[in-house]
N, C-alpha and C. Protein backbone atom coordinates (compact mmCIF):
# COMPACT_ATOMS: atom_id res chain seq x y z
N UNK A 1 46.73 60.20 130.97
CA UNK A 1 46.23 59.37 129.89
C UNK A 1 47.16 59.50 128.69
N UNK A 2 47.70 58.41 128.29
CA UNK A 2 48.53 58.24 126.98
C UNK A 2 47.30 58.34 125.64
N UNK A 3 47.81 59.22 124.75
CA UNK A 3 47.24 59.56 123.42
C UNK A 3 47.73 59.09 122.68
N UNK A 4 47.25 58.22 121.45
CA UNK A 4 47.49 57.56 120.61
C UNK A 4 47.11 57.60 119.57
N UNK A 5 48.12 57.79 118.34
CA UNK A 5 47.49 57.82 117.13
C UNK A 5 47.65 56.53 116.25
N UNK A 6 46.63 55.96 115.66
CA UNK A 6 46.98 54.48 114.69
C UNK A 6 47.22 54.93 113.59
N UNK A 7 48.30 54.79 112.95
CA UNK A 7 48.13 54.91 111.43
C UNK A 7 48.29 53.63 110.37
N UNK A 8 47.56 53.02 109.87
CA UNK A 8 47.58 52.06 109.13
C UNK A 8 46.47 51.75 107.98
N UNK A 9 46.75 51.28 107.02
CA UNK A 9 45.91 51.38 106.13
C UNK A 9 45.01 50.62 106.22
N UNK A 10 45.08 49.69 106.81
CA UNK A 10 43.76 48.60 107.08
C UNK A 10 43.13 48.89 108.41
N UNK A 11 41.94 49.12 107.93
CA UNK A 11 40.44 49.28 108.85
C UNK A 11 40.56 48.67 109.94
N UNK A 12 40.65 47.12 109.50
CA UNK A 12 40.29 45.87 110.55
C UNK A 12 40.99 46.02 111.37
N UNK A 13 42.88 46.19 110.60
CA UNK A 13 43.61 46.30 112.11
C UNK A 13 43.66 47.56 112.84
N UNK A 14 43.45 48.53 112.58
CA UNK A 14 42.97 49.70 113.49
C UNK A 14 42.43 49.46 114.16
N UNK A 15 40.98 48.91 114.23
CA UNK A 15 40.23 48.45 115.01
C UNK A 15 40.30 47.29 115.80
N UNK A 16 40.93 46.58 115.41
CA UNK A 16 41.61 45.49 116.37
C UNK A 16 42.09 45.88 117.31
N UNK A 17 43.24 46.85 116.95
CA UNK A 17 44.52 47.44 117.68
C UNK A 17 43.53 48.54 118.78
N UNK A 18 42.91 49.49 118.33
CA UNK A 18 42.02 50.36 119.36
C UNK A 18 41.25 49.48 119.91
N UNK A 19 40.34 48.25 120.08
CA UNK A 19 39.90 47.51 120.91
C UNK A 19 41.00 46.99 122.14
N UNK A 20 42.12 46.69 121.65
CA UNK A 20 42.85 45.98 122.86
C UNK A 20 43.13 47.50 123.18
N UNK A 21 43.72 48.70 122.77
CA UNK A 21 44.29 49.28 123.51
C UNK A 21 42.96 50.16 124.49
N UNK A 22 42.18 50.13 124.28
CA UNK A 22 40.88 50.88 124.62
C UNK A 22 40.58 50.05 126.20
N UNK A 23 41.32 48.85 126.07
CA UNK A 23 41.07 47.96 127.43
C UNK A 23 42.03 48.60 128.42
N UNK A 24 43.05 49.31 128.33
CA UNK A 24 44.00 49.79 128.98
C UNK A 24 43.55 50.96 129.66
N UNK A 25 43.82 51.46 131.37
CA UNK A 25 42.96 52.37 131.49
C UNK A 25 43.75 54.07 131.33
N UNK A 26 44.80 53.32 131.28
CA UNK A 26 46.15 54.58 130.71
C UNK A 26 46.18 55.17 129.36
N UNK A 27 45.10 54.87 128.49
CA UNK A 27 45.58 54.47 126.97
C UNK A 27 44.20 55.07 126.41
N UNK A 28 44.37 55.89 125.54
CA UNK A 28 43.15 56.29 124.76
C UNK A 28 43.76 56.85 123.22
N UNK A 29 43.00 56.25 121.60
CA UNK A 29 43.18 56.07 120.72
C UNK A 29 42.20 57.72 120.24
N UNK A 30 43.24 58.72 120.06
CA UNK A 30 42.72 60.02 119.88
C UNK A 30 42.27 60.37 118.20
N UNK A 31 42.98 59.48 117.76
CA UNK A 31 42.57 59.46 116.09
C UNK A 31 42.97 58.53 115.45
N UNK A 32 42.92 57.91 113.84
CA UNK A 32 43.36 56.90 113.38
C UNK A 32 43.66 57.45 111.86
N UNK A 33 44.18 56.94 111.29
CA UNK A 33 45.12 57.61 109.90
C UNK A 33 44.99 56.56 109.13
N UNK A 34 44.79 56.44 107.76
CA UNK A 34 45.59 55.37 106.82
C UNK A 34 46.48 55.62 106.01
N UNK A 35 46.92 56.83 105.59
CA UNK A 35 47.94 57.42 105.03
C UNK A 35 49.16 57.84 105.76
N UNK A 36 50.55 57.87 105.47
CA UNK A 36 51.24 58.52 106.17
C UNK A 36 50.97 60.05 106.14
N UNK A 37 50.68 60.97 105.31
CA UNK A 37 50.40 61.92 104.65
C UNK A 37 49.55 62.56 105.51
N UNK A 38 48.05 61.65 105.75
CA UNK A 38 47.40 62.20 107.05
C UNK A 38 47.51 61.91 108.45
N UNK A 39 48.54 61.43 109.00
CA UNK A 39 49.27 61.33 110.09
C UNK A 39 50.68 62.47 110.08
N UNK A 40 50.68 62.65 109.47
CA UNK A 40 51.84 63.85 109.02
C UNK A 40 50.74 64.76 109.73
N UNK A 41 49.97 65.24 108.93
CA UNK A 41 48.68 66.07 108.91
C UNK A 41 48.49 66.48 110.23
N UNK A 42 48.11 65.61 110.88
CA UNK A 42 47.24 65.06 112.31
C UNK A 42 48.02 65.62 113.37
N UNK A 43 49.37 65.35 113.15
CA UNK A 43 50.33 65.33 114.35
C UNK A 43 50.91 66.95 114.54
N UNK A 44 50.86 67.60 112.92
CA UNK A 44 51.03 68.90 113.40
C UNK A 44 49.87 70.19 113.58
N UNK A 45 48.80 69.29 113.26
CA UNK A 45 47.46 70.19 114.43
C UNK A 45 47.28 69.47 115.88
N UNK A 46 47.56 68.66 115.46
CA UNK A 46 47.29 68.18 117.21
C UNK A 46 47.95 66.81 117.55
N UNK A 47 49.61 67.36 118.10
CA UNK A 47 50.15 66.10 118.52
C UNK A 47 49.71 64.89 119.53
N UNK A 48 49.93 63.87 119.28
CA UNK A 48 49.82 62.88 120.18
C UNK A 48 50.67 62.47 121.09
N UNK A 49 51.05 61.79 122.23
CA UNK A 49 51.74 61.42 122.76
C UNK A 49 52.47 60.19 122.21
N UNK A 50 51.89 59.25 121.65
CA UNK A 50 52.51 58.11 120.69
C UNK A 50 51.72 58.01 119.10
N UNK A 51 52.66 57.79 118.07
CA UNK A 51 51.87 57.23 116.97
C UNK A 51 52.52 56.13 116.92
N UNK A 52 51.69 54.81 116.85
CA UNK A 52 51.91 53.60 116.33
C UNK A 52 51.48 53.49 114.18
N UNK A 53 52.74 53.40 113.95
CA UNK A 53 52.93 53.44 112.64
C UNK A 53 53.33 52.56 111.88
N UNK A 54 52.59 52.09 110.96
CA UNK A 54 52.96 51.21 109.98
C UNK A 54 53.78 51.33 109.19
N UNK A 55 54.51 50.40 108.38
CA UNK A 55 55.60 51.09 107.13
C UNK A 55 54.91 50.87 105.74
N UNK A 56 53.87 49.97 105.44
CA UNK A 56 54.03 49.82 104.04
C UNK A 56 52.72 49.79 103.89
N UNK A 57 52.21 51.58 103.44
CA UNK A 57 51.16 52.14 102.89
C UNK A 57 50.90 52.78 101.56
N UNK A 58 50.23 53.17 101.47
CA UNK A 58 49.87 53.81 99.75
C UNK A 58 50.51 55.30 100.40
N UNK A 59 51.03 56.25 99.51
CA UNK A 59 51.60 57.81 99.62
C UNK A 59 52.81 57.64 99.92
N UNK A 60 53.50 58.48 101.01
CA UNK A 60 54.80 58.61 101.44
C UNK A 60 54.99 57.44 102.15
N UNK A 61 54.29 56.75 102.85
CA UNK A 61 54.92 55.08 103.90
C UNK A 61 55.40 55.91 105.24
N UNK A 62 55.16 54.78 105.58
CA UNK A 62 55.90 55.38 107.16
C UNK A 62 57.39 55.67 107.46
N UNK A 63 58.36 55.02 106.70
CA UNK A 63 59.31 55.48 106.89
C UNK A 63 59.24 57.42 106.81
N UNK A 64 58.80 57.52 105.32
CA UNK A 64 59.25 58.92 105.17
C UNK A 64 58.11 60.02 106.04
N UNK A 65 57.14 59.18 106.52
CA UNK A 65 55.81 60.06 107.25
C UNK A 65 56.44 60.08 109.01
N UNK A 66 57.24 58.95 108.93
CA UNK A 66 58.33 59.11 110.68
C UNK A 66 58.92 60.57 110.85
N UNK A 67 59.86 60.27 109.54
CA UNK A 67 60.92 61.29 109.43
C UNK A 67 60.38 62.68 109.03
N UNK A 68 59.01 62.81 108.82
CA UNK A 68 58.47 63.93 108.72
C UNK A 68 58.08 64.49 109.69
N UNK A 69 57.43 63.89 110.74
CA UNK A 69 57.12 63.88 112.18
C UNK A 69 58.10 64.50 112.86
N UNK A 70 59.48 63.39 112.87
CA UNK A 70 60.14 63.74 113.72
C UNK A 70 60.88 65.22 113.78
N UNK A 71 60.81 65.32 112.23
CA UNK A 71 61.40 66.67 111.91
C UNK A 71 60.78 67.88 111.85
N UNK A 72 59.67 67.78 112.85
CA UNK A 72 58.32 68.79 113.07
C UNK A 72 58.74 69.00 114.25
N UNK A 73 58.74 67.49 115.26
CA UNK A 73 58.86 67.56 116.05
C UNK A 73 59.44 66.69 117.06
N UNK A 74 60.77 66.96 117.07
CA UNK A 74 61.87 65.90 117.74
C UNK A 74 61.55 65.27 119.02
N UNK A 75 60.47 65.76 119.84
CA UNK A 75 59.78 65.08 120.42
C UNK A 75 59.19 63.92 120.78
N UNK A 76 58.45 63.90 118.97
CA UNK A 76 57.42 62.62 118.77
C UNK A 76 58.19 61.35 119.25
N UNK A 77 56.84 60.52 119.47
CA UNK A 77 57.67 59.00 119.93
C UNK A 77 56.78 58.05 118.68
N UNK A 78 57.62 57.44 117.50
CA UNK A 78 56.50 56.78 116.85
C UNK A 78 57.25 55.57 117.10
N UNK A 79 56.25 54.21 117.19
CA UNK A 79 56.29 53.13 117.41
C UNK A 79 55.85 52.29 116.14
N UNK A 80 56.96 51.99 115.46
CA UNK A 80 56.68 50.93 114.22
C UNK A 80 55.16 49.88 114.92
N UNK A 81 54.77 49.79 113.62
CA UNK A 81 54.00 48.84 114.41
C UNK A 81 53.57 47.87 112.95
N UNK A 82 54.34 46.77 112.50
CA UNK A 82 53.99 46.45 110.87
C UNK A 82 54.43 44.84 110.84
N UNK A 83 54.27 44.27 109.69
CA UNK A 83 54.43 43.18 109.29
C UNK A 83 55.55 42.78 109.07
N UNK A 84 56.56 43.84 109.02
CA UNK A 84 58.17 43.72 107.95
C UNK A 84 58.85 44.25 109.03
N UNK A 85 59.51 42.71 109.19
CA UNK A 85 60.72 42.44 110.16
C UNK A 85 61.68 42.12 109.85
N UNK A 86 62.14 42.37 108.33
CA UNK A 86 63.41 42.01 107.88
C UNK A 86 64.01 43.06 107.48
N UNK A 87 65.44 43.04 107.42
CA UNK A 87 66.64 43.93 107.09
C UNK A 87 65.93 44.86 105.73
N UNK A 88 65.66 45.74 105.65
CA UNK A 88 66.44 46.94 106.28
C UNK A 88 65.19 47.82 107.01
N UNK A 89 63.96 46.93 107.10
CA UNK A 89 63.25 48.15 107.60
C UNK A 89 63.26 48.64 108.68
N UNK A 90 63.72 47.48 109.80
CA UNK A 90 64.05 48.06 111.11
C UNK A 90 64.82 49.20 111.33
N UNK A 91 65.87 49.26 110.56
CA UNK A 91 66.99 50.10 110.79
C UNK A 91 66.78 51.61 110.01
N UNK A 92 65.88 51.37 108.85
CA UNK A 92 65.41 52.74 108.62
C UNK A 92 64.94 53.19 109.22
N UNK A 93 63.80 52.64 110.20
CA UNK A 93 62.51 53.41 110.53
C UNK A 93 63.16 53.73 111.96
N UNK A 94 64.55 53.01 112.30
CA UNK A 94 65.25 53.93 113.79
C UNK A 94 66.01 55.04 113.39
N UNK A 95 66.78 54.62 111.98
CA UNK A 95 67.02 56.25 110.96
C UNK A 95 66.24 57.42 111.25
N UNK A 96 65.02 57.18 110.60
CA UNK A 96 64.27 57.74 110.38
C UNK A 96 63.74 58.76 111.61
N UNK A 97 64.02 58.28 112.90
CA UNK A 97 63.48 58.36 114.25
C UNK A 97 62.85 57.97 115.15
N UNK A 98 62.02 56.89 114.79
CA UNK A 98 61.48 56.14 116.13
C UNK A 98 61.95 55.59 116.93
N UNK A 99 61.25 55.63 117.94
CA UNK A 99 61.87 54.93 119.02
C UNK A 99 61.24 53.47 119.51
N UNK A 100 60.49 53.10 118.74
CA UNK A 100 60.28 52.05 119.10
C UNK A 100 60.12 51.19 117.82
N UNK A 101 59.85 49.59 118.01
CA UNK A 101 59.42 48.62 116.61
C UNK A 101 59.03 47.59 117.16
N UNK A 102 57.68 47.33 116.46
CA UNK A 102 57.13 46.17 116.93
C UNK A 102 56.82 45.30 115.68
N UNK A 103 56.14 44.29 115.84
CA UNK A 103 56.01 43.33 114.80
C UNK A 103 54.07 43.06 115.14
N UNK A 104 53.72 43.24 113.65
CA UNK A 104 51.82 42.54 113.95
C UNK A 104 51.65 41.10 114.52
N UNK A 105 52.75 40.77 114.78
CA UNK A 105 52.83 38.99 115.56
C UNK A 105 52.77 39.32 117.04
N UNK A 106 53.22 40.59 117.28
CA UNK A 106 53.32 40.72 118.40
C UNK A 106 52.33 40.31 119.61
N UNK A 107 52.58 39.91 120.51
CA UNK A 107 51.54 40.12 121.31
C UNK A 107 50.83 41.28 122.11
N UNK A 108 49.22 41.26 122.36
CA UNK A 108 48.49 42.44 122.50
C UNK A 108 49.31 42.92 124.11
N UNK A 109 49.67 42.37 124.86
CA UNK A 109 49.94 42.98 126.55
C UNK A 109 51.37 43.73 126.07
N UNK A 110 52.26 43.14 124.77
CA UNK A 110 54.07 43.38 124.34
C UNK A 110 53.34 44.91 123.71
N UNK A 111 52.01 45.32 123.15
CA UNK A 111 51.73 46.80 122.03
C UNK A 111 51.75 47.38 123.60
N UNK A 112 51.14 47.30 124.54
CA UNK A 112 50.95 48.13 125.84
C UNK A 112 52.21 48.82 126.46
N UNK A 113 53.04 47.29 126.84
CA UNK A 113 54.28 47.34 127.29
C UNK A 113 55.38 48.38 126.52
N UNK A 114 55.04 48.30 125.27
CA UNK A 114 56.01 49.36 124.39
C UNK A 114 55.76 51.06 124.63
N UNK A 115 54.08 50.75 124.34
CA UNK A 115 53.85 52.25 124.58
C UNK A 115 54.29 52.63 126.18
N UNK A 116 54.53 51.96 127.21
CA UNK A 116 54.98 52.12 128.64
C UNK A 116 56.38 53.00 128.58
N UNK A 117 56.29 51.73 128.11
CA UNK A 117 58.24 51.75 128.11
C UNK A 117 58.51 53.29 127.26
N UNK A 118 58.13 53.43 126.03
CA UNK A 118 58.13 54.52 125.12
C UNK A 118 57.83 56.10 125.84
N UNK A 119 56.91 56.03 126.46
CA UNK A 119 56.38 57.31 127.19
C UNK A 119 57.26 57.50 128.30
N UNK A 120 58.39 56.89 129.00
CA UNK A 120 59.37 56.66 129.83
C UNK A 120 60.95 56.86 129.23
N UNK A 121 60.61 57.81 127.94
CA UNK A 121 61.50 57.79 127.50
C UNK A 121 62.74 57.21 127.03
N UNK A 122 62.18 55.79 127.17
CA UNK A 122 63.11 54.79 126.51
C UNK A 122 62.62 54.23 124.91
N UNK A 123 63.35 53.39 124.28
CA UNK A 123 63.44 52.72 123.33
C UNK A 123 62.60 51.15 123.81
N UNK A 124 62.00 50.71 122.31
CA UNK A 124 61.57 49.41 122.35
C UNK A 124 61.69 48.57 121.29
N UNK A 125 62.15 47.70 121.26
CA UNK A 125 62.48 46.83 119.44
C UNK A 125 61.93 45.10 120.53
N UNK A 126 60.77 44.85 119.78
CA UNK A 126 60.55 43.54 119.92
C UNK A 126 61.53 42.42 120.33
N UNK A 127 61.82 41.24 120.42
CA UNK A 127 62.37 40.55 121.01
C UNK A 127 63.24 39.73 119.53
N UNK A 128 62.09 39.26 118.63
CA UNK A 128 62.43 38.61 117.17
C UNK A 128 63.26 39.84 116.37
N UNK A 129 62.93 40.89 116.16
CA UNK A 129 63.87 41.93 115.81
C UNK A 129 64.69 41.97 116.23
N UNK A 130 65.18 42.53 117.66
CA UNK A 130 66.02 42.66 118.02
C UNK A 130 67.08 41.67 118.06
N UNK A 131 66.77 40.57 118.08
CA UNK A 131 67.34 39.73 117.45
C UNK A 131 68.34 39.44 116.28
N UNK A 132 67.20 39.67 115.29
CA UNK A 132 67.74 39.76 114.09
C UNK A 132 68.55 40.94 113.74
N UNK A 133 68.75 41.96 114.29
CA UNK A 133 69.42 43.43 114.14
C UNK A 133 70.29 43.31 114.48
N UNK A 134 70.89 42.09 115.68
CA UNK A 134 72.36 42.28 116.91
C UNK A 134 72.82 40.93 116.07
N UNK A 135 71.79 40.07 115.09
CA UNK A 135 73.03 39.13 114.42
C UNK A 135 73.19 39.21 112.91
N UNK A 136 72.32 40.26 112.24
CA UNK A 136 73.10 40.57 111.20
C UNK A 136 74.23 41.76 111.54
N UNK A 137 74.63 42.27 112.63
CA UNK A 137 75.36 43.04 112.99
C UNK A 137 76.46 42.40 113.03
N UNK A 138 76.28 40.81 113.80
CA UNK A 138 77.65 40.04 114.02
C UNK A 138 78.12 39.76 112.99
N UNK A 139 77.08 39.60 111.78
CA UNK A 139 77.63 38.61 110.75
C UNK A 139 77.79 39.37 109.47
N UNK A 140 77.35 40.39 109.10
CA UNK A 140 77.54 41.69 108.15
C UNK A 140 78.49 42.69 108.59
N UNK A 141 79.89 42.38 109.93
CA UNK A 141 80.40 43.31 109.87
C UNK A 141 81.38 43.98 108.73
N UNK A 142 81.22 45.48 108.49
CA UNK A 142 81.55 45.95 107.50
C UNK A 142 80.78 45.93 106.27
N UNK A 143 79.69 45.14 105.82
CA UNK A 143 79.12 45.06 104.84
C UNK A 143 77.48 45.43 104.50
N UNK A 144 77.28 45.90 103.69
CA UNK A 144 75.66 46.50 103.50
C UNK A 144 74.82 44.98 102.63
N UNK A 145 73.67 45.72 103.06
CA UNK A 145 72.79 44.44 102.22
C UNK A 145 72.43 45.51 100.92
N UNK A 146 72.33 44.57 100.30
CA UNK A 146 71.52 45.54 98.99
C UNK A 146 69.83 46.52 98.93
N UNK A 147 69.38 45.82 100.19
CA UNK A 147 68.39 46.95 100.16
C UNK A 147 68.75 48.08 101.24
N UNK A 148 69.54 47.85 102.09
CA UNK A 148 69.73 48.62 103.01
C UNK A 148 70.79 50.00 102.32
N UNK A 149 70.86 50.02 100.92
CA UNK A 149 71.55 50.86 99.86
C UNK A 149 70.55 52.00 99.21
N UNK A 150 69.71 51.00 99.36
CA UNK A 150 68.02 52.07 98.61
C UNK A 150 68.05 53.13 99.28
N UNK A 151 67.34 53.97 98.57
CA UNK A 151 66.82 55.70 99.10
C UNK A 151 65.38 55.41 99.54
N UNK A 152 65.20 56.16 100.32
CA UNK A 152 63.52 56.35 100.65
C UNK A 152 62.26 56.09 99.58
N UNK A 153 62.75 56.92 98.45
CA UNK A 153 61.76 57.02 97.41
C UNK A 153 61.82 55.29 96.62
N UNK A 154 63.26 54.63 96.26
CA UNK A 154 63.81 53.73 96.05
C UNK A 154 63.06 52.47 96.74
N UNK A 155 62.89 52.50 97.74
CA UNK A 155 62.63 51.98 98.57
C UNK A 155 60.49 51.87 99.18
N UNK A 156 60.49 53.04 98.34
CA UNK A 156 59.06 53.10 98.02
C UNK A 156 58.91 52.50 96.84
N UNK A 157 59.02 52.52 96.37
CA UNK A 157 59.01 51.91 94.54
C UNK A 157 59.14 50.30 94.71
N UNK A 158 60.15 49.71 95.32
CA UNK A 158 60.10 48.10 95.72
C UNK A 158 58.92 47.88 96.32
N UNK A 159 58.73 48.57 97.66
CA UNK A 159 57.20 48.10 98.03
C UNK A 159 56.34 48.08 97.60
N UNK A 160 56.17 49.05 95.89
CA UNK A 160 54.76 48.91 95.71
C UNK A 160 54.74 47.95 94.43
N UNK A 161 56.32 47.59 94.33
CA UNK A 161 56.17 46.42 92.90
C UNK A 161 56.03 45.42 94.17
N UNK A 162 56.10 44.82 95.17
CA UNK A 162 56.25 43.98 96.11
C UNK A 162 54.44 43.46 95.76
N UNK A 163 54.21 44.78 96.14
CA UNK A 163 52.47 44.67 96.06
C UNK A 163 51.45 44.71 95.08
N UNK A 164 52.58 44.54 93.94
CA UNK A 164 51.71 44.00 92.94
C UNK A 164 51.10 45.61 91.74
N UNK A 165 51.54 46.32 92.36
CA UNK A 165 50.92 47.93 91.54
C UNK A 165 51.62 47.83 90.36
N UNK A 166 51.23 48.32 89.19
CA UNK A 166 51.54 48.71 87.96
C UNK A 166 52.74 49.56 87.81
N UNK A 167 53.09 49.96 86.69
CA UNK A 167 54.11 50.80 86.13
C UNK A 167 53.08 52.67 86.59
N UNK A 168 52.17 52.28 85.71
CA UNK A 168 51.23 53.03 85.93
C UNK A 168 50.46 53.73 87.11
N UNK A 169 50.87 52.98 88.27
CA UNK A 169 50.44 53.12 89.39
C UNK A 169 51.04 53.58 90.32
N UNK A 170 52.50 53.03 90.04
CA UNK A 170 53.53 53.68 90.72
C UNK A 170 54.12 55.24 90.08
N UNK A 171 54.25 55.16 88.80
CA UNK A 171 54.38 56.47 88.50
C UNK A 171 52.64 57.73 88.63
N UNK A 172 51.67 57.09 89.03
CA UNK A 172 50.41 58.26 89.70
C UNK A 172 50.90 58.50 90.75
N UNK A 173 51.27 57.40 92.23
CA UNK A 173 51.69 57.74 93.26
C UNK A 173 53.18 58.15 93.60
């Protein structure tokens, strides 16, 4: 049985996501997180076999809650699992260490197929990503994008002016 941890800040899609995967008879959803912080938490009392991870949460985000993981435990297999399919988050969050990336467009049988593929010790990047990763490769050779320059923390700070948080809000979190 594959163990699974959700981490995402929204309820609904947790529960979305553990309904389809709960249909799988390989597949069982051992806990659920909305923080990166408590998926950090989670994974070093009691690892999972996959965390499906979001990137753009309130605390550390998934990028830096990956790279916390992974650096617990080089092991882990986390599987992006988010809305943001554009340059640069893909490529951080394979920085960072995961081995897999999916997109919330994805389709529910493509979240299964990843975790398959993932527990088989391979890699998984969606089809529209991967995409987009092998042709800004063709067409940016030699050159950086301007967010793909940001630091982690840097890079936290855009997402949460993205989302509308205060001066005030960002300097509490």
């Amino acid at each position: 049985m594959i163990r699974i941890l959700l981490v995402d800040d929204h309820a609904l899609f947790r529960s979305g996501i553990k309904g389809i995967l709960d249909t799988q008879e390989d597949m069982t959803v051992v806990a659920e997180a909305e923080t990166g912080e408590d998926a950090v938490e989670f994974v070093r009392r009691t690892p999972p076999d996959v965390i499906l991870m979001d990137v753009n949460m309130p605390g550390i985000g998934g990028i830096k809650a990956t790279r916390r993981i992974v650096r617990a435990d080089p092991q882990a297999k986390v599987i992006a699992l988010t809305a943001l399919d554009d340059q640069p988050f893909p490529n951080q969050l394979l920085d960072a260490g995961a081995v897999g990336y999916l997109t919330k467009g994805s389709p529910a049988d493509e979240v299964s197929a990843a975790i398959r593929q993932v527990m088989r010790g391979e890699h998984y990047i969606c089809n529209e990503v991967a995409q987009r990763l092998s042709l800004s490769a063709l067409v940016n050779k030699g050159k950086s994008t301007p967010l793909a320059k940001l630091s982690p923390r840097e890079m936290q700070v855009m997402l949460m002016i993205t989302r509308g948080s205060t001066t005030q809000q960002i300097s509490d979190a």
